[in-house]
Protein backbone atom coordinates (compact mmCIF):
# COMPACT_ATOMS: atom_id res chain seq x y z
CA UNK A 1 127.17 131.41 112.93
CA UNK A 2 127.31 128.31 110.71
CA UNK A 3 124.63 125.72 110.88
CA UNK A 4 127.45 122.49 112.19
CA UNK A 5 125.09 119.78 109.92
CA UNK A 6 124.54 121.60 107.06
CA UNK A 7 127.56 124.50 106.94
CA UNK A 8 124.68 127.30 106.04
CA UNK A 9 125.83 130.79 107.24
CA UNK A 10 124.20 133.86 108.65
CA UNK A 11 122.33 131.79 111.25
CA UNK A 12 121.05 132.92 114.85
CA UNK A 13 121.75 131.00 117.98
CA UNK A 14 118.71 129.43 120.09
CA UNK A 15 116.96 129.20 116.70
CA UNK A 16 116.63 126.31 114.28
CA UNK A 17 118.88 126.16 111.37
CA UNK A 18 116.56 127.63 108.26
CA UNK A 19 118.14 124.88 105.84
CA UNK A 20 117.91 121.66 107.35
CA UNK A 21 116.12 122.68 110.94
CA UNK A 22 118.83 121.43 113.62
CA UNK A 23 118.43 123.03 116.79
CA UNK A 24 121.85 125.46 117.30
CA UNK A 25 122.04 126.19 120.71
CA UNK A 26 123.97 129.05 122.56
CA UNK A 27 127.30 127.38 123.05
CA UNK A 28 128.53 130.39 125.18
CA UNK A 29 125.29 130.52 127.34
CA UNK A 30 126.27 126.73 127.78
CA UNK A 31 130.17 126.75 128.85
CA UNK A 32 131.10 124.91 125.79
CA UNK A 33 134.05 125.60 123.38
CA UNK A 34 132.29 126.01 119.61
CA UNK A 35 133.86 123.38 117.22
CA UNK A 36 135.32 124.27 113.75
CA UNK A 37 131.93 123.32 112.46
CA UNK A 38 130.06 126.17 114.42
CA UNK A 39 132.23 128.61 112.97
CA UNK A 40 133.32 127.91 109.38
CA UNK A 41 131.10 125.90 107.27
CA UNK A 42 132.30 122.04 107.16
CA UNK A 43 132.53 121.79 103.68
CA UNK A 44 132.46 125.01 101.29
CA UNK A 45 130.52 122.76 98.79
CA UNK A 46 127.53 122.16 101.44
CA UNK A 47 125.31 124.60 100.68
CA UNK A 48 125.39 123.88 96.44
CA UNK A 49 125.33 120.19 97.03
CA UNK A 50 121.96 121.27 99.28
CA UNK A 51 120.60 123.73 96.71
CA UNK A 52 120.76 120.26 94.21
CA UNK A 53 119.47 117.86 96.34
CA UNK A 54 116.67 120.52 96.87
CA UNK A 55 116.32 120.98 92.96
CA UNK A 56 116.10 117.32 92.62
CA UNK A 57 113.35 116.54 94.89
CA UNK A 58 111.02 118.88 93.77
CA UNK A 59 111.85 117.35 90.22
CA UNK A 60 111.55 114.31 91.78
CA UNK A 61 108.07 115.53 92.89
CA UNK A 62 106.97 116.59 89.35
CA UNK A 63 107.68 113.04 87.68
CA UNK A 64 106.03 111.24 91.13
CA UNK A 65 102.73 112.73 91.04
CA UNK A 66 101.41 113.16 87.87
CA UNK A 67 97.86 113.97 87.05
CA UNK A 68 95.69 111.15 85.84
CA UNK A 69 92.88 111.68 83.58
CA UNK A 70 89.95 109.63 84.80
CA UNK A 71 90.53 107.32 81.31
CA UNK A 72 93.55 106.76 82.44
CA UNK A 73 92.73 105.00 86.05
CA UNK A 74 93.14 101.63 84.33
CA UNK A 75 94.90 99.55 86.69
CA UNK A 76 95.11 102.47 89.64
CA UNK A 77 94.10 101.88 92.81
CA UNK A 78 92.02 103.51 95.23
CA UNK A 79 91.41 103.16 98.59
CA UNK A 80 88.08 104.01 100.57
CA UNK A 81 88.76 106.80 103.35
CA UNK A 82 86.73 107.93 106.11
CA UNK A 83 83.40 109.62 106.18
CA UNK A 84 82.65 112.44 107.85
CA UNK A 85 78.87 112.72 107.95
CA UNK A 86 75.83 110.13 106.72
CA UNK A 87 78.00 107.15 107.49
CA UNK A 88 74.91 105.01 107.26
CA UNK A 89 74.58 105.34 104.13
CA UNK A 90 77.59 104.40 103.71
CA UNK A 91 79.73 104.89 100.04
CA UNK A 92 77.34 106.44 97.74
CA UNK A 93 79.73 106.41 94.71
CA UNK A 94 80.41 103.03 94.56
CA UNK A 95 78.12 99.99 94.02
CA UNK A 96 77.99 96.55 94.59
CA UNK A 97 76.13 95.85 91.32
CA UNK A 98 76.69 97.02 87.69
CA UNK A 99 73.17 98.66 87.43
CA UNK A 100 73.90 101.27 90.19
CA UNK A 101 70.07 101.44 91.83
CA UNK A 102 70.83 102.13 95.86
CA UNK A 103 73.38 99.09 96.18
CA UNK A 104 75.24 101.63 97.70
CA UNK A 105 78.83 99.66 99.65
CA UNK A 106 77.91 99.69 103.61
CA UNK A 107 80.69 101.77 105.30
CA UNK A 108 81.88 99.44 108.05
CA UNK A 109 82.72 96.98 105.51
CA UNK A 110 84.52 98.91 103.16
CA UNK A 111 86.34 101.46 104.89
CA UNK A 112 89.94 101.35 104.34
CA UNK A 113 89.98 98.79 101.88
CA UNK A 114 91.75 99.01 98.39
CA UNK A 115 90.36 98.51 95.11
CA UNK A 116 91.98 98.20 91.40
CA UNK A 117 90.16 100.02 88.78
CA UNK A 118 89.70 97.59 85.98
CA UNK A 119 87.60 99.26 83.18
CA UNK A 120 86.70 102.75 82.71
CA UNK A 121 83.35 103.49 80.61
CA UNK A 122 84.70 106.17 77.98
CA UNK A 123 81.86 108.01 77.56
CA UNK A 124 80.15 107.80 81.02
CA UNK A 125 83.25 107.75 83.10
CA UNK A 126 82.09 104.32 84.86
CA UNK A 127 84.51 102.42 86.62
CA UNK A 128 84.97 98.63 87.32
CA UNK A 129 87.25 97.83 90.05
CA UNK A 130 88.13 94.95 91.93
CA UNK A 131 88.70 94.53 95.84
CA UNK A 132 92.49 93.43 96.62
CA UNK A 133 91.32 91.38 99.11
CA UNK A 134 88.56 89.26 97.97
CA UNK A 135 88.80 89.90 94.90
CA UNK A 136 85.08 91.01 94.84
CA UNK A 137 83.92 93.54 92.06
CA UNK A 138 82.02 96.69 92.62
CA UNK A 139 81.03 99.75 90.33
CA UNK A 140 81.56 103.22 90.99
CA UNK A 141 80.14 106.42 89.44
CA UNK A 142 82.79 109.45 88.56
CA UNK A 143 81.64 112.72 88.65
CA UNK A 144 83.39 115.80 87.81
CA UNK A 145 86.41 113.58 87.75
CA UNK A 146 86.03 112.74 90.94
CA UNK A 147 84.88 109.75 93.06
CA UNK A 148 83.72 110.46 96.01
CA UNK A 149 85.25 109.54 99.46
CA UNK A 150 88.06 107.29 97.68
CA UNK A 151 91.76 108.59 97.26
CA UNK A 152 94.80 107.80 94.74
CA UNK A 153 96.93 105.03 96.38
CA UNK A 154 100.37 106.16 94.41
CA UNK A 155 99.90 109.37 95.42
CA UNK A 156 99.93 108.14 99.16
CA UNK A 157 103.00 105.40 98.38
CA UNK A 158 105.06 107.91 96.55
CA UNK A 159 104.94 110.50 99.19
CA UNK A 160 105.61 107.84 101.71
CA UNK A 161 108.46 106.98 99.78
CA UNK A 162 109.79 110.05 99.45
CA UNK A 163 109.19 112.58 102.21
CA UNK A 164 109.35 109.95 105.96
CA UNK A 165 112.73 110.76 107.83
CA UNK A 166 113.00 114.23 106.02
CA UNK A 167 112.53 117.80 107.27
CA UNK A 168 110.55 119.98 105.76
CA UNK A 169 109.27 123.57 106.79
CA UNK A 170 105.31 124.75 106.79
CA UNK A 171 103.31 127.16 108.81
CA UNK A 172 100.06 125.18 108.66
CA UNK A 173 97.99 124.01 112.06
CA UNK A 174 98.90 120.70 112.49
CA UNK A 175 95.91 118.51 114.47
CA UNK A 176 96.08 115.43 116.64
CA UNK A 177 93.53 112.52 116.69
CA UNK A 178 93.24 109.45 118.83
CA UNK A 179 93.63 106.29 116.85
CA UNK A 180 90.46 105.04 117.55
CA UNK A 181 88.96 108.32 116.28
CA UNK A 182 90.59 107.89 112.72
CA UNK A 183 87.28 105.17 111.65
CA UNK A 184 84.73 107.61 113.11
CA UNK A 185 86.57 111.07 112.50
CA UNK A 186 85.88 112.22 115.92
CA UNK A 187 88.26 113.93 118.59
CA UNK A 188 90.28 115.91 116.50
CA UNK A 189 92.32 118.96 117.85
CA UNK A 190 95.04 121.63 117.41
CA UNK A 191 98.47 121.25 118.52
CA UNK A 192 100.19 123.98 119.93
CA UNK A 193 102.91 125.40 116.66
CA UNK A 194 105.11 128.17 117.07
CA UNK A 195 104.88 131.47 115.23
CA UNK A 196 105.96 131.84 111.28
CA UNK A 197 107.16 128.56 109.84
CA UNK A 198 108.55 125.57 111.86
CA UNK A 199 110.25 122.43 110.47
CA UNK A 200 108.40 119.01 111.26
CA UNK A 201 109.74 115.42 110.78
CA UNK A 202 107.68 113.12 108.55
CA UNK A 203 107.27 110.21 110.31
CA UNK A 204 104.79 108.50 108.76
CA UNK A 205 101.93 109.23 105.14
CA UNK A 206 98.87 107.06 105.44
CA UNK A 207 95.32 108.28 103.89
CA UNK A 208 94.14 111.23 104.94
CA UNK A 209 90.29 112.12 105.66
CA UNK A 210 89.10 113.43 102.53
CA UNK A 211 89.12 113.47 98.87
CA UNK A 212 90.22 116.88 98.07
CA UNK A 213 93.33 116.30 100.76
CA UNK A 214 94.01 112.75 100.62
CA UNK A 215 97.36 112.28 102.15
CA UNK A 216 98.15 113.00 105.44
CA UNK A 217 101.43 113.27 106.84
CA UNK A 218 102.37 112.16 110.14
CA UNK A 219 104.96 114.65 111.68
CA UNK A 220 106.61 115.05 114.77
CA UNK A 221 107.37 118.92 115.93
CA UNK A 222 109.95 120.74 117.77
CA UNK A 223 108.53 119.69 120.83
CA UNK A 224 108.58 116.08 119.80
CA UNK A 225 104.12 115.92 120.11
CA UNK A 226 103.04 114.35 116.90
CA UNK A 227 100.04 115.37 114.67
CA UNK A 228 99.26 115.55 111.30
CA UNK A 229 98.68 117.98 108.18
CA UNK A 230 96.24 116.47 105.04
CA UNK A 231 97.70 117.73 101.57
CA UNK A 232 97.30 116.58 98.15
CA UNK A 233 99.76 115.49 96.40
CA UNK A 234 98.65 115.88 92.55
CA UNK A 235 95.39 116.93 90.94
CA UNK A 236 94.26 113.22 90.20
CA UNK A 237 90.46 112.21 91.52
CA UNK A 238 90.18 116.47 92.68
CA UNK A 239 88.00 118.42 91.47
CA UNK A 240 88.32 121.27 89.41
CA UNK A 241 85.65 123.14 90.72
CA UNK A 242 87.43 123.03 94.00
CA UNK A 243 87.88 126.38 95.10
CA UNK A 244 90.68 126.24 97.82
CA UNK A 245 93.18 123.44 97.58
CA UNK A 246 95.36 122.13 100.10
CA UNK A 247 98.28 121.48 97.46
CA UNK A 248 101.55 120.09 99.15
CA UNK A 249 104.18 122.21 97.63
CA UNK A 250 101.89 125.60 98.91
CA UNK A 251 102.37 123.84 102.73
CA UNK A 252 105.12 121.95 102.94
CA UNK A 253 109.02 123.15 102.06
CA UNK A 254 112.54 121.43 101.62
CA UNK A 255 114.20 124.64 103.33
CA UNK A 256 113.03 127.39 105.30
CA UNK A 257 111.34 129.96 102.81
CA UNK A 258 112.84 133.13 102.51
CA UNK A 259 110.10 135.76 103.82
């Protein structure tokens, strides 16, 4: 049968579509008469016109999340995620003064807020940035390219921009986490997925948990629970030492992948 919202072919009944994951239902199990859509695809340009929009996007993708080199954060911004362990010590890669003893920025206080980098040391690879909402200045230390427990805000934006209301198609486990658990990373938990790959709406991409994943999508699955899968988006403020990474396009897809 033909998919009746996207006109792709060779499709099984009681099964979501494999290009744009509508739900086709048995319409003989059901008593109903199959429309014109069901049976012939609605327009014989569909499936091309999908094949472009799908080429697009992941062009789309390229030119969105571009790798920065740290002497290019100039002017990037960065906000500070959740930690998961040794919270009292709060962020030990940022400073509040420029001669970086143990000022280290208390956790409470900073967590969540976004900061502009300002100056990057050339040879050192120390950063100035500026709070957005005091306009307060603290100093962080990069390492390996990387500062710790902070994450890319375009990154975050652009996917936001992008990906919430679409479909897309992974076979990752996708967990659930009570609001008030987000600030202390507690209660975290599997949602039940079914087999192989599944499509998922984006509803929502805030900042994930971690560095090395910092952008979580909020999705919604076939069962209509919602969870969330952390991803990263480009290679910006990851190290490359890293050995497994969470990239988006290796968990997320526009279509269901041919297997």
């Amino acid at each position: 049968m033909f998919c009746p919202k996207c006109g792709t072919g060779g499709q099984r009944v009681e099964a979501y579509c494999k290009r744009c994951g509508e739900w086709l239902p048995d319409t003989d199990a059901l008593g109903l008469e199959p429309s014109e859509q069901e049976t012939q695809p609605a327009d014989s340009q569909s499936a091309p016109q999908s094949m472009a929009r799908g080429e697009a996007a992941i062009t789309l993708n390229q030119h969105s999340f571009p790798t920065r080199p740290v002497i290019k954060w100039v002017g990037e911004r960065f906000v500070f995620l959740p930690i998961e362990t040794a919270q009292e010590y709060g962020y030990m890669s940022v400073f509040s003064t420029k001669d970086k003893s143990v000022n280290y920025l208390p956790y409470r206080a900073y967590v969540g807020r976004m900061a502009k980098v300002t100056k990057v040391e050339p040879c050192a690879y120390d950063l100035e940035l500026v709070l957005e909402d005091t306009g307060e200045k603290v100093y962080g230390t990069v390492s390996y390219g990387v500062i710790k427990d902070m994450a890319l805000v375009a990154d975050i934006e652009n996917a936001r921009a992008l990906y919430v209301g679409k479909t897309l198609w992974t076979e990752e486990t996708v967990h659930t986490c009570p609001e008030a658990g987000y600030i202390e990373r507690t209660g975290e938990a599997e949602l039940d997925t079914p087999l192989g790959f599944f499509p998922v709406k984006v509803l929502n991409v805030v900042a994930g948990w971690d560095a090395e994943k910092p952008v979580r999508f909020v999705v919604q699955l076939p069962s209509g629970k919602e969870g969330y899968i952390d991803v990263q988006m480009s290679e910006t403020n990851i190290s490359e030492s890293l050995s497994y990474k969470t990239r988006f396009e290796e968990v997320f897809h526009p279509e269901y992948p041919n297997e």
